[in-house]
N, C-alpha and C. Protein backbone atom coordinates (compact mmCIF):
# COMPACT_ATOMS: atom_id res chain seq x y z
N UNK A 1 0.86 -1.18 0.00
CA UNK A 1 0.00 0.00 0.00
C UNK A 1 0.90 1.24 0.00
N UNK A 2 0.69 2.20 -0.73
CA UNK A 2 1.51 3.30 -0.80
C UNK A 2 1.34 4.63 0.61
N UNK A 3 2.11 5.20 0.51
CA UNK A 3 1.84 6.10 1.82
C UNK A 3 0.28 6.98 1.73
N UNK A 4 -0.21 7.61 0.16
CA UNK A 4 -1.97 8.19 0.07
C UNK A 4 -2.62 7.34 0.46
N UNK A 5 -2.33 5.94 0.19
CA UNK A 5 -3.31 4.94 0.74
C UNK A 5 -3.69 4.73 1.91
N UNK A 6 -2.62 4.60 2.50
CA UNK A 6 -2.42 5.14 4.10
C UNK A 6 -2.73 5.93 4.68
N UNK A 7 -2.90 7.05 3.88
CA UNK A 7 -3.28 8.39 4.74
C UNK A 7 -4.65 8.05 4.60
N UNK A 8 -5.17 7.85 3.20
CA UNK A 8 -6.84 7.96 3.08
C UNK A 8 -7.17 6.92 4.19
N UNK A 9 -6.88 5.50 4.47
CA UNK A 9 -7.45 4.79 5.33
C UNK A 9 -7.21 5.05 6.67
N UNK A 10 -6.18 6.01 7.44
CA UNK A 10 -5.64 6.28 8.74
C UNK A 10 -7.44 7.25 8.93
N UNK A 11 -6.88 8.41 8.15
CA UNK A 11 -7.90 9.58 8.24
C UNK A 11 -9.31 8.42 7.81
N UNK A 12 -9.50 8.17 7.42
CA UNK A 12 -11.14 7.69 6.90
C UNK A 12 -11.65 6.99 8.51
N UNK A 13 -10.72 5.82 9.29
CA UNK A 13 -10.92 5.09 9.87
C UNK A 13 -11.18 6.17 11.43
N UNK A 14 -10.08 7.62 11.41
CA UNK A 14 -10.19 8.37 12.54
C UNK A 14 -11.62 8.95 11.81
N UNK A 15 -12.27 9.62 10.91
CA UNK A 15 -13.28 9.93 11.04
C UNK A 15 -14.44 9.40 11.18
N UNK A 16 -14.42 8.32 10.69
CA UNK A 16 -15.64 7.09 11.01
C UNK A 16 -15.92 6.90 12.62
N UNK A 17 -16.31 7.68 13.23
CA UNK A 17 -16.56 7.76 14.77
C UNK A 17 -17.42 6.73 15.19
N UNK A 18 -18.52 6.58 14.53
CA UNK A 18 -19.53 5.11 14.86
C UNK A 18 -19.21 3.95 14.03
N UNK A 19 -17.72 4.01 13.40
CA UNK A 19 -17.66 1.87 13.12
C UNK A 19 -18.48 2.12 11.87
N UNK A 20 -19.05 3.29 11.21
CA UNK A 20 -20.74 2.54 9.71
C UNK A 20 -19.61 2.34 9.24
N UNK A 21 -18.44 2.60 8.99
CA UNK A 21 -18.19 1.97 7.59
C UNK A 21 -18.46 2.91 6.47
N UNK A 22 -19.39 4.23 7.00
CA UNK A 22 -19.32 5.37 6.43
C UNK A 22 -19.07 6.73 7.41
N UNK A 23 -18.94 7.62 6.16
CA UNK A 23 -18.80 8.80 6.76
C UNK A 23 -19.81 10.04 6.53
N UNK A 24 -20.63 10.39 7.79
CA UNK A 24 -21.75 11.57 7.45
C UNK A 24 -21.19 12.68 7.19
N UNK A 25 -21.55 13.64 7.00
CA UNK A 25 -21.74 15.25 6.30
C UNK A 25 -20.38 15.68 8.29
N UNK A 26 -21.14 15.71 9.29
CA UNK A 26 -20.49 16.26 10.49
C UNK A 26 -19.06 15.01 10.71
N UNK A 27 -18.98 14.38 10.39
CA UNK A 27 -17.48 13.64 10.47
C UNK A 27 -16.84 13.70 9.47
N UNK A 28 -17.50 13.81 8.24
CA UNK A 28 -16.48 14.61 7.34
C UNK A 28 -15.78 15.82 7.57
N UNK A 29 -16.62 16.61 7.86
CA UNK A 29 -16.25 17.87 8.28
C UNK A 29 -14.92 18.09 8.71
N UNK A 30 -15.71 17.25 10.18
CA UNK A 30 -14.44 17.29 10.86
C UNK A 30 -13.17 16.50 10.62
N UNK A 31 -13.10 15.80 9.55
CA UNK A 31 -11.84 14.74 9.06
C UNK A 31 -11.54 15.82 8.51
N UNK A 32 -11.96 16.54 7.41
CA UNK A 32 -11.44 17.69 6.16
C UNK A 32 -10.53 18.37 7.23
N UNK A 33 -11.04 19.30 8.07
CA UNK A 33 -10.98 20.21 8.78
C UNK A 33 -9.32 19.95 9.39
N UNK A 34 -9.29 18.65 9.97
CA UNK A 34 -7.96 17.85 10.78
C UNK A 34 -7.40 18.09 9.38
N UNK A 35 -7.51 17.39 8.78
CA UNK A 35 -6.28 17.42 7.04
C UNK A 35 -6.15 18.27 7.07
N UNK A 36 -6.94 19.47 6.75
CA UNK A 36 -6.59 20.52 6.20
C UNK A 36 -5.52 21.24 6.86
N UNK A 37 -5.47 21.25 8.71
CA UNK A 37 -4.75 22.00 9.58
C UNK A 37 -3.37 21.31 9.80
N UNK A 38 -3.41 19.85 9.51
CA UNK A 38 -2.01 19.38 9.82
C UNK A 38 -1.32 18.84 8.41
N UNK A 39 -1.92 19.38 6.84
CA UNK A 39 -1.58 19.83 5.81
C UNK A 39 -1.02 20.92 5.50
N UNK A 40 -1.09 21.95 6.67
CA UNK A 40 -1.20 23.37 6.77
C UNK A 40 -1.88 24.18 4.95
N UNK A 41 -2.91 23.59 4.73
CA UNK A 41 -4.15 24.10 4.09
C UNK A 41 -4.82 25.01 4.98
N UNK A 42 -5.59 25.69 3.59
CA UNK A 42 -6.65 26.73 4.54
C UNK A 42 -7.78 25.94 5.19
N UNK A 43 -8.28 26.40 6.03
CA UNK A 43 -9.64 25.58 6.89
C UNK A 43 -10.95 24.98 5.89
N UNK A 44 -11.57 24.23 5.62
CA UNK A 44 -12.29 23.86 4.90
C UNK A 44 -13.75 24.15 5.53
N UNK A 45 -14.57 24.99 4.50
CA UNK A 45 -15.90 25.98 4.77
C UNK A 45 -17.12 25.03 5.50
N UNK A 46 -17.98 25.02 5.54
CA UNK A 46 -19.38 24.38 4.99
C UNK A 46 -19.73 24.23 3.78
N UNK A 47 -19.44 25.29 3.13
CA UNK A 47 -19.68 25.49 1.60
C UNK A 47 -18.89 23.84 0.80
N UNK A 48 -17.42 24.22 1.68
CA UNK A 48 -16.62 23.08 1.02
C UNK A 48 -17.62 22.28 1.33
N UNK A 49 -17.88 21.81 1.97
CA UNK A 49 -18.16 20.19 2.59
C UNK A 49 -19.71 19.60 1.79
N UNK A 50 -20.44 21.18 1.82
CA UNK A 50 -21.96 20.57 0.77
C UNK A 50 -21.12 20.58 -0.44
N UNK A 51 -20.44 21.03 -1.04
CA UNK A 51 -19.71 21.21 -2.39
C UNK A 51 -18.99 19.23 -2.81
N UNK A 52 -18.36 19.03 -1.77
CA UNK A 52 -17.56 17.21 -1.93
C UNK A 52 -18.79 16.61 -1.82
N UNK A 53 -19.70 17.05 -0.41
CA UNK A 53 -20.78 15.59 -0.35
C UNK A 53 -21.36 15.72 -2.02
N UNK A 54 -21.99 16.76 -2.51
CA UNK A 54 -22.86 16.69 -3.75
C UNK A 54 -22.03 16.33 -4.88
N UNK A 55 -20.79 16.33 -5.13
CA UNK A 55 -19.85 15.81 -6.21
C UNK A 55 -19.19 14.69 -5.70
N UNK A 56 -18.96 14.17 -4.83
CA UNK A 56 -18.28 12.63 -4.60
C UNK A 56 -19.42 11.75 -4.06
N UNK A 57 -20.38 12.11 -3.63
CA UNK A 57 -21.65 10.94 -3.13
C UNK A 57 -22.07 10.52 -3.82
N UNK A 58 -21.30 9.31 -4.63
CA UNK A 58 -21.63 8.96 -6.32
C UNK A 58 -23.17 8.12 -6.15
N UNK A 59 -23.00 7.79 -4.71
CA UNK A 59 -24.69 6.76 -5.14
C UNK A 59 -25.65 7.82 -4.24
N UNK A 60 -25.47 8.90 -3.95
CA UNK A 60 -26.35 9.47 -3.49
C UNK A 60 -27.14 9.34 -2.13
N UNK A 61 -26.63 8.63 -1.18
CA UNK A 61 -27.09 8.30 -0.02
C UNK A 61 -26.53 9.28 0.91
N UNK A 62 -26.27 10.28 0.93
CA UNK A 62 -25.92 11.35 1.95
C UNK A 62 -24.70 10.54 3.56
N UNK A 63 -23.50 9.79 2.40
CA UNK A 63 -22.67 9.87 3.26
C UNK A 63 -21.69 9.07 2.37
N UNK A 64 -20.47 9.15 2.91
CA UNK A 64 -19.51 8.90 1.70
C UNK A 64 -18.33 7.78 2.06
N UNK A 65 -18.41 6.64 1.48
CA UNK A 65 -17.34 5.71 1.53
C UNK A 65 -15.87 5.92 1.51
N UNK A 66 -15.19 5.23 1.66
CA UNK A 66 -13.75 4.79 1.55
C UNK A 66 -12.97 5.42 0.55
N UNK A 67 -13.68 5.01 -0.55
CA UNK A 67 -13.33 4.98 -1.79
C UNK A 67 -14.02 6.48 -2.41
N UNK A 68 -15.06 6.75 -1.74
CA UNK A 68 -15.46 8.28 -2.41
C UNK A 68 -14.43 9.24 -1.57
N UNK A 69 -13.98 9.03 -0.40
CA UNK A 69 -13.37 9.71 0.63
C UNK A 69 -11.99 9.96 -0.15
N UNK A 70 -11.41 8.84 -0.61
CA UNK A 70 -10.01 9.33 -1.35
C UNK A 70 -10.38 9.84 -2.29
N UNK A 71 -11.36 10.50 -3.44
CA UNK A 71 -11.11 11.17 -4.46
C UNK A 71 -11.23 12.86 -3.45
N UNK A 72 -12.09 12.82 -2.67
CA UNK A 72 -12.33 14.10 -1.98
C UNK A 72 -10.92 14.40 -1.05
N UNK A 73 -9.57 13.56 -0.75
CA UNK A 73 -8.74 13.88 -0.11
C UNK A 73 -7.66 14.48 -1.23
N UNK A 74 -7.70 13.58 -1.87
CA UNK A 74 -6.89 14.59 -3.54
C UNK A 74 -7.47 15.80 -3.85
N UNK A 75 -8.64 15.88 -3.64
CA UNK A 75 -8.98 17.27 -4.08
C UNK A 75 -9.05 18.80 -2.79
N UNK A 76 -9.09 17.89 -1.60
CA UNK A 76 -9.03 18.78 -0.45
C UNK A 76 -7.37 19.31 -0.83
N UNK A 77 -6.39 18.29 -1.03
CA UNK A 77 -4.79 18.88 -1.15
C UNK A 77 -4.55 19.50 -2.51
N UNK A 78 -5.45 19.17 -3.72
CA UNK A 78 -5.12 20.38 -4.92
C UNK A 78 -5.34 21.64 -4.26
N UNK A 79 -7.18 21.91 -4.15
CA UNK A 79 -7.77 22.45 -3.95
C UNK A 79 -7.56 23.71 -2.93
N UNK A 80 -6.65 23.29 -1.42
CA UNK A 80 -6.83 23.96 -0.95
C UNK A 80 -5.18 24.64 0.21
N UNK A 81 -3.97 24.36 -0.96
CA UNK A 81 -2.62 24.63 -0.51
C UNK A 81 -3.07 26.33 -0.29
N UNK A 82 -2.45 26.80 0.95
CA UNK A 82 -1.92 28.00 1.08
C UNK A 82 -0.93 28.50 -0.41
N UNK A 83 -0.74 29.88 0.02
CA UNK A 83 0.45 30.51 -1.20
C UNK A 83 1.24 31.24 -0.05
């Protein structure tokens, strides 16, 4: 497993607070939020967070897998480097 892999499953597994196996809208949040600060990224909005759930919640169930979670962690680190 490569070290992103690692990160996505370290971070996915610390935000998964209840064991689903998924992640809601308020534990995302707060997973983004942790990345973002010990990425030293800017803080990630609300705006961000309805913005990933509605573009990575590919089946539409208002919470986001493993696998939707790593396309939204690549895009939290394009997306949101300081200058």
């Amino acid at each position: 497993m490569n070290m992103f892999a690692m990160m996505v499953e370290k971070a996915f597994k610390e935000a998964d607070k209840d064991n689903s196996g998924e992640i809601d809208r308020n534990e995302l949040k707060g997973v983004l939020n942790k990345m973002s600060k010990d990425l030293k990224l800017t803080e990630v909005t609300d705006a961000d967070v309805d913005a990933y759930l509605k573009k990575l919640d590919l089946d539409k169930n208002e919470v986001i897998s493993q696998k939707e979670f790593g396309k939204i962690f690549q895009e939290v680190i394009a997306a949101k480097k300081k200058k």
